[in-house]
N, C-alpha and C. Protein backbone atom coordinates (compact mmCIF):
# COMPACT_ATOMS: atom_id res chain seq x y z
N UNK A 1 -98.80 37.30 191.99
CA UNK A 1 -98.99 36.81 190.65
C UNK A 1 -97.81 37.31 189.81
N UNK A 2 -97.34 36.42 189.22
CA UNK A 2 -96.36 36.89 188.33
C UNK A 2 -96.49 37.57 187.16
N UNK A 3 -95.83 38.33 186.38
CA UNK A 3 -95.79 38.86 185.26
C UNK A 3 -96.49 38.21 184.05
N UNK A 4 -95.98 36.88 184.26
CA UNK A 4 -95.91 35.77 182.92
C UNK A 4 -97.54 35.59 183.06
N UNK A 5 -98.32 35.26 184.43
CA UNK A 5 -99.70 35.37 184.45
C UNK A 5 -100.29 35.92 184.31
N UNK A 6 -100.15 37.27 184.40
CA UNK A 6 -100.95 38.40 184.28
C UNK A 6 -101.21 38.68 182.85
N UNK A 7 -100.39 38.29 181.82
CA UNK A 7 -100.04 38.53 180.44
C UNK A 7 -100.98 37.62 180.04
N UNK A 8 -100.71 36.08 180.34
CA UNK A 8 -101.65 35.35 180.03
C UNK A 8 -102.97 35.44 180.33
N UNK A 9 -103.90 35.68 181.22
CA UNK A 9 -104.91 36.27 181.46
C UNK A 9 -105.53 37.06 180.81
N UNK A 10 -104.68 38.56 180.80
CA UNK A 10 -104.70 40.01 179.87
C UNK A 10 -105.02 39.13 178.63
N UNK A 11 -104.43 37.92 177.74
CA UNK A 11 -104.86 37.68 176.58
C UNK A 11 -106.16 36.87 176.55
N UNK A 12 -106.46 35.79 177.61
CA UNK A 12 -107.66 35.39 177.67
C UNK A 12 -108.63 36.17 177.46
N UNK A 13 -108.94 37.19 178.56
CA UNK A 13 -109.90 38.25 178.40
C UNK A 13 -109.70 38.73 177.15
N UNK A 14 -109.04 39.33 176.38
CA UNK A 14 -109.12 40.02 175.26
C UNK A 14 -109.46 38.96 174.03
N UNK A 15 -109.19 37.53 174.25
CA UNK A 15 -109.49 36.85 173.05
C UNK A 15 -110.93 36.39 173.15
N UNK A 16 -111.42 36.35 174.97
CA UNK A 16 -112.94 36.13 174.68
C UNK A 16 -113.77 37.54 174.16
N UNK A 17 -112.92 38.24 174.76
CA UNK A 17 -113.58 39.36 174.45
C UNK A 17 -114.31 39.97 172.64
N UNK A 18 -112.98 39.13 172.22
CA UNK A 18 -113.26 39.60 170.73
C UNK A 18 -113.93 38.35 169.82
N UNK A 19 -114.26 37.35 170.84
CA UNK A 19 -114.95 36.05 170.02
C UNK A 19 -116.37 36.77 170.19
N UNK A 20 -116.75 37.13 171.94
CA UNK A 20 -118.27 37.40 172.04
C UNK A 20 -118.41 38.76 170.96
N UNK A 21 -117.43 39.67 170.49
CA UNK A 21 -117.99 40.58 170.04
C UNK A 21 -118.24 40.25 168.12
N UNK A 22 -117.44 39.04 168.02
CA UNK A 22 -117.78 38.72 166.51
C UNK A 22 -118.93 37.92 166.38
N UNK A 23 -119.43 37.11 167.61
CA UNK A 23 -120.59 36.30 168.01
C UNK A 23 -121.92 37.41 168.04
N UNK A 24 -122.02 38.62 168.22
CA UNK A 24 -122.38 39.55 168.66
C UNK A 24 -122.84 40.33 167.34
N UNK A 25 -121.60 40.31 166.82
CA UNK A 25 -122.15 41.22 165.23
C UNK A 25 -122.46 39.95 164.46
N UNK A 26 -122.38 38.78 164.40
CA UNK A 26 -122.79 37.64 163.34
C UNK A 26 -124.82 37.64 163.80
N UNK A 27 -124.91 37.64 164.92
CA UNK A 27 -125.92 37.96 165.04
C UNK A 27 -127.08 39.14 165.11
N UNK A 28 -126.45 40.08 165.23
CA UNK A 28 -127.31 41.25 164.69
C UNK A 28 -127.31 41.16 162.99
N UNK A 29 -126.40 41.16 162.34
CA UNK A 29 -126.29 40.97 160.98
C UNK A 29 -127.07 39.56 160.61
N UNK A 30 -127.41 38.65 161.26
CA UNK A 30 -128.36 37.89 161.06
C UNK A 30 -129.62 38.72 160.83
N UNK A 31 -130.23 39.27 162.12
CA UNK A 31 -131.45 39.40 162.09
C UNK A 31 -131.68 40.92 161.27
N UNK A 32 -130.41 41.50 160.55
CA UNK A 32 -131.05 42.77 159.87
C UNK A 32 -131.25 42.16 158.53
N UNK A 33 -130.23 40.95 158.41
CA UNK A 33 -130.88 40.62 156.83
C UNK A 33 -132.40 40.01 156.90
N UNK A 34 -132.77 39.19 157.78
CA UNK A 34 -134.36 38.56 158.04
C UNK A 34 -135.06 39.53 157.93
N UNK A 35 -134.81 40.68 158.30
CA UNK A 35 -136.28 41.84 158.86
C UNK A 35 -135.99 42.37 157.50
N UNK A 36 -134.90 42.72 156.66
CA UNK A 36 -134.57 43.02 155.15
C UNK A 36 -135.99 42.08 154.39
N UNK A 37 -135.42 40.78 154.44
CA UNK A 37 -136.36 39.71 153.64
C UNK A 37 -137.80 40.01 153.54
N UNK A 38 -137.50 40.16 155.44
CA UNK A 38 -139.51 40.59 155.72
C UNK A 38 -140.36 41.76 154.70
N UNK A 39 -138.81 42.73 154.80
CA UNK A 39 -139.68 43.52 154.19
C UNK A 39 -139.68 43.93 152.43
N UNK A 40 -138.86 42.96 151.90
CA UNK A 40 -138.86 42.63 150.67
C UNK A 40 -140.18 42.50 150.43
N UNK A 41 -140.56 40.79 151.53
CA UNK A 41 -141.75 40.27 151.00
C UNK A 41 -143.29 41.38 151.00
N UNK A 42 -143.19 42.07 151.96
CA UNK A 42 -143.98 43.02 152.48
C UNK A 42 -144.29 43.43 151.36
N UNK A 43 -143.28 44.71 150.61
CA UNK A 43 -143.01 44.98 149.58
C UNK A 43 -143.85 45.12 148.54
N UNK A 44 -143.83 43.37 147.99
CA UNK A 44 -144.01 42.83 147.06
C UNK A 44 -145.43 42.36 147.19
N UNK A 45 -146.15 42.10 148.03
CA UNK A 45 -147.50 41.67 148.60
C UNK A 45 -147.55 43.19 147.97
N UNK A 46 -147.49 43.82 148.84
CA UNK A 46 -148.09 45.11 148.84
C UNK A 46 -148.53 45.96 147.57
N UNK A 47 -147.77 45.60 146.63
CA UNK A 47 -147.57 46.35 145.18
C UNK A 47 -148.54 45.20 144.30
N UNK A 48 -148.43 44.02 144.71
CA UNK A 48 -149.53 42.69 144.28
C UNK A 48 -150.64 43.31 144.59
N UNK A 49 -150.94 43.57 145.42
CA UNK A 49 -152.46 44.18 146.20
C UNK A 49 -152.55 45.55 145.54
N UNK A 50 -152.31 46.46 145.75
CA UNK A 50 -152.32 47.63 145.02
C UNK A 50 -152.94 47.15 143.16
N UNK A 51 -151.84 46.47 142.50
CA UNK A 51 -151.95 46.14 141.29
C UNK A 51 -153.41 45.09 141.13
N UNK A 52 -153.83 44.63 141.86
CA UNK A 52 -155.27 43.88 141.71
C UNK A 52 -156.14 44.71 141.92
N UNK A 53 -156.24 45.92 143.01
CA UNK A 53 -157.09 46.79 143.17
C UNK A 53 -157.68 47.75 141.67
N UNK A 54 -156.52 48.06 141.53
CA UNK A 54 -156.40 49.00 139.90
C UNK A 54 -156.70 48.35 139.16
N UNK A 55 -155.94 47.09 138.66
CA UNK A 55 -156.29 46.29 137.51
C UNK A 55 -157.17 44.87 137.73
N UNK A 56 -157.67 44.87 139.03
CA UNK A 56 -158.61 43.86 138.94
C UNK A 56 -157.94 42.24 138.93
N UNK A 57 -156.94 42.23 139.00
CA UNK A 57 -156.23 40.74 138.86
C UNK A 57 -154.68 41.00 139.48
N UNK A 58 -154.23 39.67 139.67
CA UNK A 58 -152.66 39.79 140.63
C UNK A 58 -151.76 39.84 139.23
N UNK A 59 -150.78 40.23 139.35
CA UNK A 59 -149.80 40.41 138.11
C UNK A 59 -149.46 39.39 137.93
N UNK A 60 -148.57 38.28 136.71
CA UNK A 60 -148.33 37.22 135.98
C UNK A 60 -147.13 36.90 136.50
N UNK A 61 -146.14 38.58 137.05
CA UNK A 61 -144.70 37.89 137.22
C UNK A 61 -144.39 39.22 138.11
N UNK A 62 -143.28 39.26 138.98
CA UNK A 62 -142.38 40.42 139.38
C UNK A 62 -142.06 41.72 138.50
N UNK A 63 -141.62 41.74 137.27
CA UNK A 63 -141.44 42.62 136.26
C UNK A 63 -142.49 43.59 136.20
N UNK A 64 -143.59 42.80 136.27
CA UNK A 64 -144.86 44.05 135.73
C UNK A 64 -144.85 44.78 137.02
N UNK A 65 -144.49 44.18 138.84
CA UNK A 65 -144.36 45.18 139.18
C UNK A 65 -143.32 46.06 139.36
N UNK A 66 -142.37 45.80 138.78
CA UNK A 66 -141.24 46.56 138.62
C UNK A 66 -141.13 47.82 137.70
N UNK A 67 -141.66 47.30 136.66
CA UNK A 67 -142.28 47.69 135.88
C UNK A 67 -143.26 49.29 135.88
N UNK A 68 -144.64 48.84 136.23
CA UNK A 68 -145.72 49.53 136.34
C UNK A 68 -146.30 49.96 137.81
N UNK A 69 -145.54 49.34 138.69
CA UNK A 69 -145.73 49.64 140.14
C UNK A 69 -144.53 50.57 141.03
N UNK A 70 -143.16 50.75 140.62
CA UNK A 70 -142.60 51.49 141.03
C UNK A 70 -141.74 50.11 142.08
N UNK A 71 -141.59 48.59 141.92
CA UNK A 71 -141.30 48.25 143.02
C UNK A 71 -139.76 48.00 142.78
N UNK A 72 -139.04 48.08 143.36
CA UNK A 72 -137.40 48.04 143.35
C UNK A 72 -137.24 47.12 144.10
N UNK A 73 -136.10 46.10 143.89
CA UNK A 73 -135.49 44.50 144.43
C UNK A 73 -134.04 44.80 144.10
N UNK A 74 -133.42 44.95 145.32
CA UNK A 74 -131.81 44.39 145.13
C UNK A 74 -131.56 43.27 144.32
N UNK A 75 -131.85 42.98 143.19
CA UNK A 75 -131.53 41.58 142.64
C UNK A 75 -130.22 41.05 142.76
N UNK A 76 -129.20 42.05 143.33
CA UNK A 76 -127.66 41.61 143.60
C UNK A 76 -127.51 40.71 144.61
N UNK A 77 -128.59 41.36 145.97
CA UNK A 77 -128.31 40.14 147.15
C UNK A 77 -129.50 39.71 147.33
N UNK A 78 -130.90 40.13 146.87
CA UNK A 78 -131.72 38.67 146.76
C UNK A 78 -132.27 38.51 145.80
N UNK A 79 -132.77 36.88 146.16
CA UNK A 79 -133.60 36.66 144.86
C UNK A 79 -135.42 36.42 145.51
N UNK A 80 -136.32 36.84 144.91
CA UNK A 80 -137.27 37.04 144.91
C UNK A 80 -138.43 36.11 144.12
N UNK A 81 -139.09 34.85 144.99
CA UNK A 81 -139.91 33.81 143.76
C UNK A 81 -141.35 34.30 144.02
N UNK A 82 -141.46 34.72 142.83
CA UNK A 82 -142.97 35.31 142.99
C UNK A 82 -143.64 33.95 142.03
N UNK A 83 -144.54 33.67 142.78
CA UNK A 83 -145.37 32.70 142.29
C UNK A 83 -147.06 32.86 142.39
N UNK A 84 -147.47 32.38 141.43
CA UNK A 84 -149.05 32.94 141.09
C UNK A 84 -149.70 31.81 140.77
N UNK A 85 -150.88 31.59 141.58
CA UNK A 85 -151.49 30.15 141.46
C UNK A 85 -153.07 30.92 140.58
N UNK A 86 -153.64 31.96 140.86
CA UNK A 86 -154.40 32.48 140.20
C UNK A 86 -154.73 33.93 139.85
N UNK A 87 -155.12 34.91 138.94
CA UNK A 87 -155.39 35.95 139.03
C UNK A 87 -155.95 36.46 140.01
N UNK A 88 -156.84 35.75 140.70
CA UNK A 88 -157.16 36.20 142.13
C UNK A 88 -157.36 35.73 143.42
N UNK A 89 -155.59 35.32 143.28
CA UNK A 89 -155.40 34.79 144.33
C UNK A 89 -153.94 35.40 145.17
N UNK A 90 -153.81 36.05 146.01
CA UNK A 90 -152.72 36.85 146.51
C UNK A 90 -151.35 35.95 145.65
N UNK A 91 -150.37 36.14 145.50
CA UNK A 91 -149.50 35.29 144.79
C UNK A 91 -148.43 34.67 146.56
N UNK A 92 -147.84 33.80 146.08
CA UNK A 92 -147.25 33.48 147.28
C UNK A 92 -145.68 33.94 147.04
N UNK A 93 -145.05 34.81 147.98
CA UNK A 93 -143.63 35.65 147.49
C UNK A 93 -142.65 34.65 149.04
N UNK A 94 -141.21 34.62 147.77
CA UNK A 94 -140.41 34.19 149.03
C UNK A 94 -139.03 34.75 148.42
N UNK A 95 -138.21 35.09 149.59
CA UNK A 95 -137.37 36.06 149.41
C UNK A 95 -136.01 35.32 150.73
N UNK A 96 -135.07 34.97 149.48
CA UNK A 96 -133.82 34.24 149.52
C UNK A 96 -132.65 35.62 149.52
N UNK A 97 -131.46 35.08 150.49
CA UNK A 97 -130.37 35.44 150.42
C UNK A 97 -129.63 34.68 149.66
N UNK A 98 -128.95 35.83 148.32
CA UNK A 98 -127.60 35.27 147.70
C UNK A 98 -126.37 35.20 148.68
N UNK A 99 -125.54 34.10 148.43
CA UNK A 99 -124.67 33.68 149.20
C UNK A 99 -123.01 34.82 148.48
């Protein structure tokens, strides 16, 4: 094998090498922001539930539990739709990545 092949090769391997490893971190960094989201939503249920227990009803908006529950939201990288169909009705939470 000649020189000139061996070089070429040596770069194949190294250029797949560094596609599977950016393929590799695009996907772990996928799934740490999802299990992030998960546990945004978790979170936020959780401090909903707490806050109906004490006060007998689901809160009106996010703020009150921010507020009066101690709950903290990256609002930089997500956004958080807390929506409330009744005082006693779990509220339905969904939790978006800013781009």
């Amino acid at each position: 094998m000649t020189m000139v092949k061996r070089k070429i090769i040596i770069s194949l391997i190294i250029l797949t090498a560094a596609i599977m490893g950016i393929y590799t971190y695009n996907s772990v960094e996928k799934a740490n922001v999802q299990q992030q989201m998960k546990a945004i939503e978790g979170a936020v249920a959780q401090s909903a539930i707490q806050c109906c227990s004490i006060e007998g009803s689901y809160p009106q908006d996010i703020e009150y539990l921010e507020k009066h529950y101690g709950l903290i939201i990256d609002s930089e990288e997500y956004i958080v739709v807390y929506e409330l169909l009744a005082s006693n009705i779990l509220p339905d939470v969904t939790v978006l990545k800013k781009q």
